[in-house]
C-alpha atoms as a PDB file:
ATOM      1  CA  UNK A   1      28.775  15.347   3.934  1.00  0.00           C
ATOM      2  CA  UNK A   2      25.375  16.305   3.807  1.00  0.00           C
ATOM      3  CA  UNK A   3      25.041  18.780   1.843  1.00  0.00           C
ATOM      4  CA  UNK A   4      26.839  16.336  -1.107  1.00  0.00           C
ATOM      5  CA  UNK A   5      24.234  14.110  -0.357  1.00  0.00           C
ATOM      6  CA  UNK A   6      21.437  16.001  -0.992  1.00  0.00           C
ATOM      7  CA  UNK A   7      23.303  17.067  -4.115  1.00  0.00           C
ATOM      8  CA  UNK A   8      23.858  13.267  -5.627  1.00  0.00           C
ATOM      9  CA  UNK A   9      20.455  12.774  -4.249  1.00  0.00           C
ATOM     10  CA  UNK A  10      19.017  15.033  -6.415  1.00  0.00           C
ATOM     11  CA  UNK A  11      19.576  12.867  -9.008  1.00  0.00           C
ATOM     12  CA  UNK A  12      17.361   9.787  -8.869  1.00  0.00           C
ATOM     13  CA  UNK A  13      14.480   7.935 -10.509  1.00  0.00           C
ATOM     14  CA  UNK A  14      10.971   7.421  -9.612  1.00  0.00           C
ATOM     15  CA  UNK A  15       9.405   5.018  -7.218  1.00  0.00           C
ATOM     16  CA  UNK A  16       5.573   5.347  -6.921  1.00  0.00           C
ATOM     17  CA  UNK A  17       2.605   3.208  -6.845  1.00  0.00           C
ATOM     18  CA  UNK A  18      -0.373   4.005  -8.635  1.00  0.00           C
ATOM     19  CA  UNK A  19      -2.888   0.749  -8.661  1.00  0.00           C
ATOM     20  CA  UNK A  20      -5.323  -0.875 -10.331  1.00  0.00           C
ATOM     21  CA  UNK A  21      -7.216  -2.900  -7.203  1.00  0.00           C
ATOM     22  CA  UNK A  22      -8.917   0.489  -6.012  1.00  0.00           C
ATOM     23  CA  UNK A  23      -9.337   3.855  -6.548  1.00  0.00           C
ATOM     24  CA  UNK A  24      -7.540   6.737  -4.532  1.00  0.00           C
ATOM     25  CA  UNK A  25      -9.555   8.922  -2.167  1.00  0.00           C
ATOM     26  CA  UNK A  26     -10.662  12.317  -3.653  1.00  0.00           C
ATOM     27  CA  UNK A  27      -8.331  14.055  -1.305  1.00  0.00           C
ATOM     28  CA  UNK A  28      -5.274  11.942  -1.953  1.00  0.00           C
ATOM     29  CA  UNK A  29      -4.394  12.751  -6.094  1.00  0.00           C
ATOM     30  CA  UNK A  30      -3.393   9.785  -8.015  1.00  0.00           C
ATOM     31  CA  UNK A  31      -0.668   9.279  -9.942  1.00  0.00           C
ATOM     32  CA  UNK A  32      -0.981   7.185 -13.265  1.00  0.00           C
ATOM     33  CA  UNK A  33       1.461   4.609 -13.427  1.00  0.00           C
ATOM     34  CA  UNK A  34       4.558   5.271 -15.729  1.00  0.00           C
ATOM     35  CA  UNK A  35       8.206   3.601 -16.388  1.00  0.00           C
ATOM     36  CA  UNK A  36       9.797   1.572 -13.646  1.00  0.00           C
ATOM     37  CA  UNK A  37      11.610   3.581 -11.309  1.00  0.00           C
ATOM     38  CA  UNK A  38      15.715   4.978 -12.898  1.00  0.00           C
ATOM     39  CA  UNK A  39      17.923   4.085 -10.099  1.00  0.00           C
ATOM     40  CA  UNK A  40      21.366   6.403 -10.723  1.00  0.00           C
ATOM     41  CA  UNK A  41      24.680   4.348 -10.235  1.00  0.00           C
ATOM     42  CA  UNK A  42      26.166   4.467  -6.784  1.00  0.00           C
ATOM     43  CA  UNK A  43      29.681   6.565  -6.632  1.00  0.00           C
ATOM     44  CA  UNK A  44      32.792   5.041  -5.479  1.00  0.00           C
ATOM     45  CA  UNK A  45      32.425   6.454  -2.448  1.00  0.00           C
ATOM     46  CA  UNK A  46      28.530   5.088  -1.739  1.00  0.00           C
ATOM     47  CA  UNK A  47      29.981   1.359  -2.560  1.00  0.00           C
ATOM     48  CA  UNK A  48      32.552   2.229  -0.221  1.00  0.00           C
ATOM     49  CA  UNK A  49      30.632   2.703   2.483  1.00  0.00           C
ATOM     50  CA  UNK A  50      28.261   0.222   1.644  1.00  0.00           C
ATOM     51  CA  UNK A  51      30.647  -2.356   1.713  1.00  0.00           C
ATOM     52  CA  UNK A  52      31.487  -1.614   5.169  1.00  0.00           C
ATOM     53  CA  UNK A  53      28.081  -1.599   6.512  1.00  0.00           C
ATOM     54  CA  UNK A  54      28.364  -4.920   4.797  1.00  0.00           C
ATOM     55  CA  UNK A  55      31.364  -6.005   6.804  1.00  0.00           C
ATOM     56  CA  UNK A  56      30.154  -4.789  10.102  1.00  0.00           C
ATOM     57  CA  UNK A  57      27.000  -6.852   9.754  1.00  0.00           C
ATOM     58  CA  UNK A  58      28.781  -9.612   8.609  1.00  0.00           C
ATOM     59  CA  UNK A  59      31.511  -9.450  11.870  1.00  0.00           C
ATOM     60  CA  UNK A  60      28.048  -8.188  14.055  1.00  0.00           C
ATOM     61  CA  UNK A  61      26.413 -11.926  12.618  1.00  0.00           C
ATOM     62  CA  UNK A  62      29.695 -14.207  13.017  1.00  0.00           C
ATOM     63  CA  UNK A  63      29.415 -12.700  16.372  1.00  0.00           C
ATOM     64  CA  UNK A  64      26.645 -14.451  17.244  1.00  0.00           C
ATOM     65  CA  UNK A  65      26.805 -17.313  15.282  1.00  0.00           C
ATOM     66  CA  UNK A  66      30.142 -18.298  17.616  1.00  0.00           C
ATOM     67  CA  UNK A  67      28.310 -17.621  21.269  1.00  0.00           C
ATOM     68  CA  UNK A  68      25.275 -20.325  19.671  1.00  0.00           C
ATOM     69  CA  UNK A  69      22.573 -18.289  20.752  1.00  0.00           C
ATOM     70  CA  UNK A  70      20.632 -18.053  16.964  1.00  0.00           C
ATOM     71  CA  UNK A  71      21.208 -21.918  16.680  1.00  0.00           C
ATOM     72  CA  UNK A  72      19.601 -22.700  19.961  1.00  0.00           C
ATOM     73  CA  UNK A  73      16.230 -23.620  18.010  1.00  0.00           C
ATOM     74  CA  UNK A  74      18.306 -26.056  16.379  1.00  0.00           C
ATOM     75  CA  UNK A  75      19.211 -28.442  18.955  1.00  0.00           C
ATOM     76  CA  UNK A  76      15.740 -28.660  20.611  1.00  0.00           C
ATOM     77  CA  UNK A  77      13.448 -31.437  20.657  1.00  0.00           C
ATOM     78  CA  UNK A  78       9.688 -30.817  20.128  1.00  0.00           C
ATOM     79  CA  UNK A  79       7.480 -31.126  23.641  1.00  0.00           C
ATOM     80  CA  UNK A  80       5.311 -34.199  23.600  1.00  0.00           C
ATOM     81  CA  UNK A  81       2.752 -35.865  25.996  1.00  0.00           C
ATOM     82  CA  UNK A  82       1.690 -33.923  28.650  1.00  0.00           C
ATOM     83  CA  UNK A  83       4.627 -31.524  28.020  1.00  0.00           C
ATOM     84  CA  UNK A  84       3.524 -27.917  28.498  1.00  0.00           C
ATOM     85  CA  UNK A  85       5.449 -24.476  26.434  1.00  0.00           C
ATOM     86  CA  UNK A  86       6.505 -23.491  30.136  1.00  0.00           C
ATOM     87  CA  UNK A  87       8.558 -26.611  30.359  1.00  0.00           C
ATOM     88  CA  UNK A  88      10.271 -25.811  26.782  1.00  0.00           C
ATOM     89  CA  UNK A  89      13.660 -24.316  28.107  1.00  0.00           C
ATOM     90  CA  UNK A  90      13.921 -20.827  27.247  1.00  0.00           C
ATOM     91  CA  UNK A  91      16.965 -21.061  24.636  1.00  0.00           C
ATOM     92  CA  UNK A  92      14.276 -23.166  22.193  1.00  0.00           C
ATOM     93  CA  UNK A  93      12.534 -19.982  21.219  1.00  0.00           C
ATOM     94  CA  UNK A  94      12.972 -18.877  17.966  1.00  0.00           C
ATOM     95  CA  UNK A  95      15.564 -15.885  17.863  1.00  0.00           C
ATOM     96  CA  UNK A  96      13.690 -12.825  17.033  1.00  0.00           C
ATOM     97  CA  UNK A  97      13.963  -9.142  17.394  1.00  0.00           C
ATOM     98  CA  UNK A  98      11.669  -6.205  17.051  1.00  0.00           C
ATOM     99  CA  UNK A  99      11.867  -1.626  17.264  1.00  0.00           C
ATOM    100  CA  UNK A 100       8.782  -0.130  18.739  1.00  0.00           C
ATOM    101  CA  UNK A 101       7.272   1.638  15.275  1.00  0.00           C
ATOM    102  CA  UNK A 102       4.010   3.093  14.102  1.00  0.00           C
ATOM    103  CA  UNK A 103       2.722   2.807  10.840  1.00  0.00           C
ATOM    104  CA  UNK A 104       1.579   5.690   8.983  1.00  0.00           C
ATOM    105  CA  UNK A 105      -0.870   6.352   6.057  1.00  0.00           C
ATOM    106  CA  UNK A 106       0.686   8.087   2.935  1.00  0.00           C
ATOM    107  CA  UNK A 107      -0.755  11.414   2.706  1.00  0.00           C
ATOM    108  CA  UNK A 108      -0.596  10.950  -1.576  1.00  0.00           C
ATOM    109  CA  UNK A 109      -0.707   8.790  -3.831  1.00  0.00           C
ATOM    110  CA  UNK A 110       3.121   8.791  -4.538  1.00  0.00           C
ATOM    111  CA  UNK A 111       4.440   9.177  -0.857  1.00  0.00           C
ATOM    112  CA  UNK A 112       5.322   5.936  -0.046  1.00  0.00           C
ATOM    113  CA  UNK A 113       8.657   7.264   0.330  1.00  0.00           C
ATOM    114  CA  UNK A 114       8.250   9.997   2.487  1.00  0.00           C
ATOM    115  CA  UNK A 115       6.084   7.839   4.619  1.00  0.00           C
ATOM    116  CA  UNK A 116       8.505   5.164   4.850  1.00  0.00           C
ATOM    117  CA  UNK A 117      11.060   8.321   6.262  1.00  0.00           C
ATOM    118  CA  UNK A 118       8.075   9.428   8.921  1.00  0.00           C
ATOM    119  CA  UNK A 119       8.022   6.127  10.688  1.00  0.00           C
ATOM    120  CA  UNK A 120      11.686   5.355  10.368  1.00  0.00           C
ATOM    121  CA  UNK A 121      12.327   9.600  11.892  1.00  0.00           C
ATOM    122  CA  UNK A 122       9.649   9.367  14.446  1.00  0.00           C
ATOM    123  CA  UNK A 123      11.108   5.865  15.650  1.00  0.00           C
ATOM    124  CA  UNK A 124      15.015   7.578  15.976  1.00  0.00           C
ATOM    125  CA  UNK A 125      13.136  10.693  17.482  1.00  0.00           C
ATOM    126  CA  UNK A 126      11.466   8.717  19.991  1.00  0.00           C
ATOM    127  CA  UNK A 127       7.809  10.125  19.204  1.00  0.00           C
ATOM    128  CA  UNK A 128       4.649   8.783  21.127  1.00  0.00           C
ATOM    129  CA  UNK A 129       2.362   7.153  18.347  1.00  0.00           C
ATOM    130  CA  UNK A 130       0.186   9.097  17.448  1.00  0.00           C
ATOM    131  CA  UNK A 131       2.757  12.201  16.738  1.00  0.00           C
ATOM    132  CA  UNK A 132       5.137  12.830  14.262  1.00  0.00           C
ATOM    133  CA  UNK A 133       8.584  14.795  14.352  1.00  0.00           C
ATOM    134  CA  UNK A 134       8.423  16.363  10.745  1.00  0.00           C
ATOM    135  CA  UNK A 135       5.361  15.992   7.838  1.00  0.00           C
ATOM    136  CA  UNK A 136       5.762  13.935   5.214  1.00  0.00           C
ATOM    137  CA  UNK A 137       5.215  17.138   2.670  1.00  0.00           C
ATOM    138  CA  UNK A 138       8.266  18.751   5.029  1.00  0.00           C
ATOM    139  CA  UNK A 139       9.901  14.877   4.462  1.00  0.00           C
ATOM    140  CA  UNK A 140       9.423  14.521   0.774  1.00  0.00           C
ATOM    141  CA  UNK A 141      11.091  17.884   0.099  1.00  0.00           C
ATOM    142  CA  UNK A 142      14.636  16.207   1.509  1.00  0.00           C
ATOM    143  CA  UNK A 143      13.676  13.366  -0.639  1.00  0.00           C
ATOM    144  CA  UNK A 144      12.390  15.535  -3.808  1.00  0.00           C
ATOM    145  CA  UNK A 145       9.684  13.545  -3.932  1.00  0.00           C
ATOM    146  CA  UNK A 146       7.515  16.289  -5.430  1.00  0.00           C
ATOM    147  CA  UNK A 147      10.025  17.134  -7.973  1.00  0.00           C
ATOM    148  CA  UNK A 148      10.469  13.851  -9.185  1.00  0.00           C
ATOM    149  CA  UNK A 149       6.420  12.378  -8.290  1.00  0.00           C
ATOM    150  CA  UNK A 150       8.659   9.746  -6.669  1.00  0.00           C
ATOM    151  CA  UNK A 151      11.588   9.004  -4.703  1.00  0.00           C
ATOM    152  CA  UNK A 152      14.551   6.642  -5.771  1.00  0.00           C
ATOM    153  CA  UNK A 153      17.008   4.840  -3.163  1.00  0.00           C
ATOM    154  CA  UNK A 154      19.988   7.649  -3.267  1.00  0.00           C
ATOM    155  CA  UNK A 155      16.761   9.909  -2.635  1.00  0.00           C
ATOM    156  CA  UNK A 156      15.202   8.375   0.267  1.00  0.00           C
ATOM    157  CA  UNK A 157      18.907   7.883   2.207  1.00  0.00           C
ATOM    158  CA  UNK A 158      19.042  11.484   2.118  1.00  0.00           C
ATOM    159  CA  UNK A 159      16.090  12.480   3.534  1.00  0.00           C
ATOM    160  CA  UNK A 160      16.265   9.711   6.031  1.00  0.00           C
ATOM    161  CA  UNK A 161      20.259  11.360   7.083  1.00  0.00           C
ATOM    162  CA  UNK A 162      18.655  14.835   7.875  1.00  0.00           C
ATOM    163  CA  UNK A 163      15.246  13.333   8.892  1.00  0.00           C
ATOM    164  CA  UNK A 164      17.379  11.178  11.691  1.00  0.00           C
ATOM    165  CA  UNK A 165      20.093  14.013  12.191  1.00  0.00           C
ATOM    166  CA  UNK A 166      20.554  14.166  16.188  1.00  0.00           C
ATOM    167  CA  UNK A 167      18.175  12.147  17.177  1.00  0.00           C
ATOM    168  CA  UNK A 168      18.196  10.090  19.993  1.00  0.00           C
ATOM    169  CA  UNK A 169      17.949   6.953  18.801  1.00  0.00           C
ATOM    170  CA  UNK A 170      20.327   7.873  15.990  1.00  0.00           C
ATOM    171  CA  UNK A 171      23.828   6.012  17.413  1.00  0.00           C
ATOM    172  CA  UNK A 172      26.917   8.342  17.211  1.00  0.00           C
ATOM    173  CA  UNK A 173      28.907   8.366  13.474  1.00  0.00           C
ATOM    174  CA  UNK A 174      25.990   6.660  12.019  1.00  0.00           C
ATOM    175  CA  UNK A 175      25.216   6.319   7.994  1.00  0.00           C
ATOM    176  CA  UNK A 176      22.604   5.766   6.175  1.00  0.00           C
ATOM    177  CA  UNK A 177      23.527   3.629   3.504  1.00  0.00           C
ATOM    178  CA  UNK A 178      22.195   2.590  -0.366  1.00  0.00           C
ATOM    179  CA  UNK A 179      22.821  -0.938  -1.034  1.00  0.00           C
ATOM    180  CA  UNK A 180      22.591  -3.652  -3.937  1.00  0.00           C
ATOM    181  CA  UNK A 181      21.273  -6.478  -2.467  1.00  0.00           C
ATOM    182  CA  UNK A 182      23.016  -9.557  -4.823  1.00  0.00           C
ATOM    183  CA  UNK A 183      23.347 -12.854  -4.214  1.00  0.00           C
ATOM    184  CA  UNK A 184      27.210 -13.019  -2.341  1.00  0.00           C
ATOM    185  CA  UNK A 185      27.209 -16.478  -1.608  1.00  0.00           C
ATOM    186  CA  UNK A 186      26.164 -17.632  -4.981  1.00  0.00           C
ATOM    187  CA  UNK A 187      23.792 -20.016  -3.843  1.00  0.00           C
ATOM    188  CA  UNK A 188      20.570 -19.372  -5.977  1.00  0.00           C
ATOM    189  CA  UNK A 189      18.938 -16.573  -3.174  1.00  0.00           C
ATOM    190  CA  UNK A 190      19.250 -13.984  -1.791  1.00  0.00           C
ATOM    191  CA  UNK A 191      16.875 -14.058   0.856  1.00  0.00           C
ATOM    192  CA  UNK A 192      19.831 -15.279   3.691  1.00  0.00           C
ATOM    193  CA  UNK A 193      21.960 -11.918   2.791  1.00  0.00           C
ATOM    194  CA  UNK A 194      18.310  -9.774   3.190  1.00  0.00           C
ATOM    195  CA  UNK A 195      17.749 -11.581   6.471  1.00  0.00           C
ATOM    196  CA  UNK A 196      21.180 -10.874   8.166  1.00  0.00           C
ATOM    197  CA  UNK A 197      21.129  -7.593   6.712  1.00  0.00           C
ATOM    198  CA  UNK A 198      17.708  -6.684   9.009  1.00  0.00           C
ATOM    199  CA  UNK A 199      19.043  -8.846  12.158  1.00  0.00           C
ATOM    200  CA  UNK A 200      22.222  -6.785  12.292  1.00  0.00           C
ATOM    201  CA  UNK A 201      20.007  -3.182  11.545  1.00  0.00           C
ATOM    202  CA  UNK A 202      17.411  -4.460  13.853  1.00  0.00           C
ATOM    203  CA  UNK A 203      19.570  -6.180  16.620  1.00  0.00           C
ATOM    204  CA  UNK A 204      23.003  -4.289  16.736  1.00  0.00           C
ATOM    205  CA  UNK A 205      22.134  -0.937  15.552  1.00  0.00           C
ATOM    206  CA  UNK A 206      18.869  -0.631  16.702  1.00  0.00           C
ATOM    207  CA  UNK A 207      17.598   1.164  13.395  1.00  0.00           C
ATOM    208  CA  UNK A 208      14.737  -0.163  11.004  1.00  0.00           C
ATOM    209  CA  UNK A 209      15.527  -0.460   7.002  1.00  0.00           C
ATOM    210  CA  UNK A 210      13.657   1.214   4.062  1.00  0.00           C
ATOM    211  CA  UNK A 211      12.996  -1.574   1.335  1.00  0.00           C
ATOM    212  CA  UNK A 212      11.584  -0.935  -1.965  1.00  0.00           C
ATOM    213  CA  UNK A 213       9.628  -3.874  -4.063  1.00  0.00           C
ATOM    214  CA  UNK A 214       7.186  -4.707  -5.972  1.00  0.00           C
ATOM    215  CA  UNK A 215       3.965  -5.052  -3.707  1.00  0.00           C
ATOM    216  CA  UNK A 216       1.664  -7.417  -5.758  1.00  0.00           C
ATOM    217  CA  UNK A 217       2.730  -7.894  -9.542  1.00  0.00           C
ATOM    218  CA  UNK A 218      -0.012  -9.518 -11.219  1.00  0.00           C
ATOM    219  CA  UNK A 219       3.092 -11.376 -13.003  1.00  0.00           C
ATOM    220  CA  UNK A 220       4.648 -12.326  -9.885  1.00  0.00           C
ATOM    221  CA  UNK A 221       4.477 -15.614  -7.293  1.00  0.00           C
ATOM    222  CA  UNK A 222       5.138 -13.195  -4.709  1.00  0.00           C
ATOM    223  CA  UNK A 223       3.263 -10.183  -3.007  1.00  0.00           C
ATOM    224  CA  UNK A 224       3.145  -8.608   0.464  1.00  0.00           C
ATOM    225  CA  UNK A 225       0.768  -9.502   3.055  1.00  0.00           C
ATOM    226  CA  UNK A 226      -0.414  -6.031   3.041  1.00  0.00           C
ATOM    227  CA  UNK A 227      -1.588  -6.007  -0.482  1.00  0.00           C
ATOM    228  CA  UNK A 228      -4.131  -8.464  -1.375  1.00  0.00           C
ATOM    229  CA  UNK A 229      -5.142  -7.451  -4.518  1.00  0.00           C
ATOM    230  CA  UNK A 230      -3.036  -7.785  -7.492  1.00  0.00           C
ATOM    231  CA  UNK A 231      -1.806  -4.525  -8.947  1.00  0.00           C
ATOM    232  CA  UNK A 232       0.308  -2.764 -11.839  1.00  0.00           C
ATOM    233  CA  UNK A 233       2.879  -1.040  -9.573  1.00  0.00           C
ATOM    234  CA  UNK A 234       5.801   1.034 -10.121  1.00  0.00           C
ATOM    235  CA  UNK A 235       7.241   0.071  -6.745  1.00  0.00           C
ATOM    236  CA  UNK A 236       6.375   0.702  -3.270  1.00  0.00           C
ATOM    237  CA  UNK A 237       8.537   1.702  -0.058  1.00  0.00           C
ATOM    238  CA  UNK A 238       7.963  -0.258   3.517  1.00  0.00           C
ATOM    239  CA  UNK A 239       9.909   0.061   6.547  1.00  0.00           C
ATOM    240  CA  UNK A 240      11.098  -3.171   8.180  1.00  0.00           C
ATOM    241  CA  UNK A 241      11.143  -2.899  11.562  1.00  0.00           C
ATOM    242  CA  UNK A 242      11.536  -6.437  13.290  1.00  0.00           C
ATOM    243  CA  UNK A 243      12.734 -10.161  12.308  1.00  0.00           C
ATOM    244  CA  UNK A 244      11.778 -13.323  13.142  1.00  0.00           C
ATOM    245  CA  UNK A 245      13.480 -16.979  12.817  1.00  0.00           C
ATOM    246  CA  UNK A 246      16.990 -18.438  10.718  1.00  0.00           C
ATOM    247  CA  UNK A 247      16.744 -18.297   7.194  1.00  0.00           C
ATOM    248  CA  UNK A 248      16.748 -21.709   5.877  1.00  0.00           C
ATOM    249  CA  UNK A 249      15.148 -21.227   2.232  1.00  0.00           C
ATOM    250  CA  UNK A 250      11.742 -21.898   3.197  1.00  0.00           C
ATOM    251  CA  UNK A 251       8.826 -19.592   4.728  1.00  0.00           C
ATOM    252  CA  UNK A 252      10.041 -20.011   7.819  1.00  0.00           C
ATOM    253  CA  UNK A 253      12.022 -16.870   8.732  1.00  0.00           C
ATOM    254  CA  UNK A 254       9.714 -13.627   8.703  1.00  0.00           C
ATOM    255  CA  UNK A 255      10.653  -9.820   8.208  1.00  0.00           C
ATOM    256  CA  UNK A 256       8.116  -7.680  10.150  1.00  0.00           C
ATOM    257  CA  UNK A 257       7.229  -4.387   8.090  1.00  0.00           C
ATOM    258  CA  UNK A 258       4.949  -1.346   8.364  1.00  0.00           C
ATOM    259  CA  UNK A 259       3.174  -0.172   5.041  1.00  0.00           C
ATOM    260  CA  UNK A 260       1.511   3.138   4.084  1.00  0.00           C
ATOM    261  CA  UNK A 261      -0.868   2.141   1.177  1.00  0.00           C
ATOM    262  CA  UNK A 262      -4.777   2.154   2.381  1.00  0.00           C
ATOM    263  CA  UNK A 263      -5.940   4.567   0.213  1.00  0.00           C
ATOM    264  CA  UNK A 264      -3.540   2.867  -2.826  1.00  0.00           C
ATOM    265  CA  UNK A 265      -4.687  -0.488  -2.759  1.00  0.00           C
ATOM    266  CA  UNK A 266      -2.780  -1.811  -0.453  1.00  0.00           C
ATOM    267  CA  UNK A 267      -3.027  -1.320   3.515  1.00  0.00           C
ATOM    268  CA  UNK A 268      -1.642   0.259   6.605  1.00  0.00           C
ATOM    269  CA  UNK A 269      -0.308  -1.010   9.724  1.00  0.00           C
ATOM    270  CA  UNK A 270       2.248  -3.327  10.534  1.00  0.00           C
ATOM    271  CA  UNK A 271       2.742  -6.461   8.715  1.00  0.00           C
ATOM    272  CA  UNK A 272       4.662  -9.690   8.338  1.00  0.00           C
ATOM    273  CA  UNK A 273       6.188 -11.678   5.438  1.00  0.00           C
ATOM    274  CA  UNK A 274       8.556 -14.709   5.005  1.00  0.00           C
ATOM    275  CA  UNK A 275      12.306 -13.023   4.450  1.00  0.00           C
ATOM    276  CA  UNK A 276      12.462 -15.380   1.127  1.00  0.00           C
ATOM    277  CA  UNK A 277       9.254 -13.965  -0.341  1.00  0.00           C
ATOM    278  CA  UNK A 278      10.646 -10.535   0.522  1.00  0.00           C
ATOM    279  CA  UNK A 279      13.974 -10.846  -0.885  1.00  0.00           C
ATOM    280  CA  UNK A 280      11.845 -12.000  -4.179  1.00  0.00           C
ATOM    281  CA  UNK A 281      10.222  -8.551  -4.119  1.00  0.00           C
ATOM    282  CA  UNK A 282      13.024  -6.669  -4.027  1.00  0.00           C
ATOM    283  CA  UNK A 283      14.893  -8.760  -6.636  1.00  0.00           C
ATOM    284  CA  UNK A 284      11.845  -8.089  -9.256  1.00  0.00           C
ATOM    285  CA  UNK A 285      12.441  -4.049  -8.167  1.00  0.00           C
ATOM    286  CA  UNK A 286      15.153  -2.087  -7.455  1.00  0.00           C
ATOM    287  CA  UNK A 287      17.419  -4.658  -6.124  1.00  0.00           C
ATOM    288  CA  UNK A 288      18.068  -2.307  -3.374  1.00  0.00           C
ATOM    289  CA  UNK A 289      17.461  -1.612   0.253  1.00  0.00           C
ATOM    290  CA  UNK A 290      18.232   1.851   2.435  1.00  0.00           C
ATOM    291  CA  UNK A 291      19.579   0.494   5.777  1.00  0.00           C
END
């Protein structure tokens, strides 16, 4: 299975960010910006087994809506008076969920990707922070990163399969998976499908996402947290890790992220974002996610 993998992944587009907002450090080359990233079309068999990651999330999320516990928030009443937040019973908490991560800086320019794969390999290796279970130049080889100055969707999920290959946090018969994140429900977002997507990685599976977007478009209404500056961006790779909230259309619900960018214009460390503003980024990209 692998090995066809590697083959299809072969096969990608680009997805680097080269930035206007501030210059690159002398040891870290830049890459001038070029065409938006060619994502290849997903085989029968990819859909295939996207659509049941779909339908496992989906059952995982039903799940949960039935026992009541993520509409808890829903029925309390907000303390007043003398009221104190030890008196708020716990079940009024916000539902939320979060993977013990470390961010990493992108060792070039273009390596969002293969950063994206460190954290996400040293989380299902279980490595102290501070370490790291394989280099991203040893990472963006599985991803052909170099080849390509980039690294597409179909590229990433096949790094991330060998970068994750018998680890321990890596649950038995899992697959990494290259999804089209559309709106399903047809009801003008898709920010709900992106937040139930992370709860069910996050919560059930235990396993962070790789999303690709659009960090700061000086076009856009949206950006990331992490990237203050407006810039001219060819996309960008993060790795959610954590999720806070229900999705209700608003800024309320939150998708907690690391990025790799401080030498690229944007930042590093972990980071937060409202899902809806998220979901925006990703719509004005690839329209895809690695999960």
């Amino acid at each position: 299975m692998f090995t066809k993998r590697i083959v299809l992944a072969a096969i990608g587009g680009l997805v680097l960010t080269a930035t206007l907002a501030a210059p690159a450090s002398a040891a870290k080359p830049t890459v001038p910006p070029t065409s938006p990233p060619i994502e290849r079309q997903l085989t029968a068999e990819e859909r295939a087994e996207a659509s049941r990651k779909v339908a496992d999330s989906d059952a995982y999320l039903a799940s949960v809506a039935e026992q009541g516990g993520d509409l808890a928030t829903l029925s309390c009443v907000s303390p007043t008076g003398t009221s104190t937040q030890a008196e708020i019973p716990p079940g009024c908490y916000a539902p939320q969920a979060y993977l013990s991560v470390t961010a990493r800086d992108q060792t070039k320019s273009y390596y969002c990707g293969p950063a994206t794969g460190q954290v996400i390999s040293n989380y299902s290796w279980a490595v102290a922070a501070g370490g790291d279970k394989y280099t991203q130049a040893k990472i963006a080889g599985w991803m052909k990163t170099e080849l390509n100055g980039g690294t597409s969707a179909p590229e990433l999920e096949a790094g991330l399969e060998l970068g994750t290959q018998g680890s321990p946090r890596r649950a038995a018969g899992w697959n990494w998976v290259v999804l089209d994140v559309f709106d399903r429900d047809r009801d003008g977002h898709t920010g709900d499908e992106l937040h139930g997507y992370v709860r069910s990685n996050v919560s059930n599976a235990k396993m962070p996402l790789a999303i690709p977007v659009k960090p700061h478009d000086p076009k856009s209404h949206y950006y990331l947290v992490s990237w203050p500056r407006a810039v001219v961006s060819v996309g960008h790779w993060i790795a959610a890790y954590g999720w806070y909230g229900h999705f209700t259309g608003t800024t309320f619900a939150r998708i907690y992220y690391t990025d790799s960018s401080r030498d690229e214009g944007g930042s590093t460390g972990k980071f937060w974002d409202p899902t809806r503003d998220i979901a925006a980024l990703i719509q004005e990209h690839t329209k895809r996610l690695v999960w």
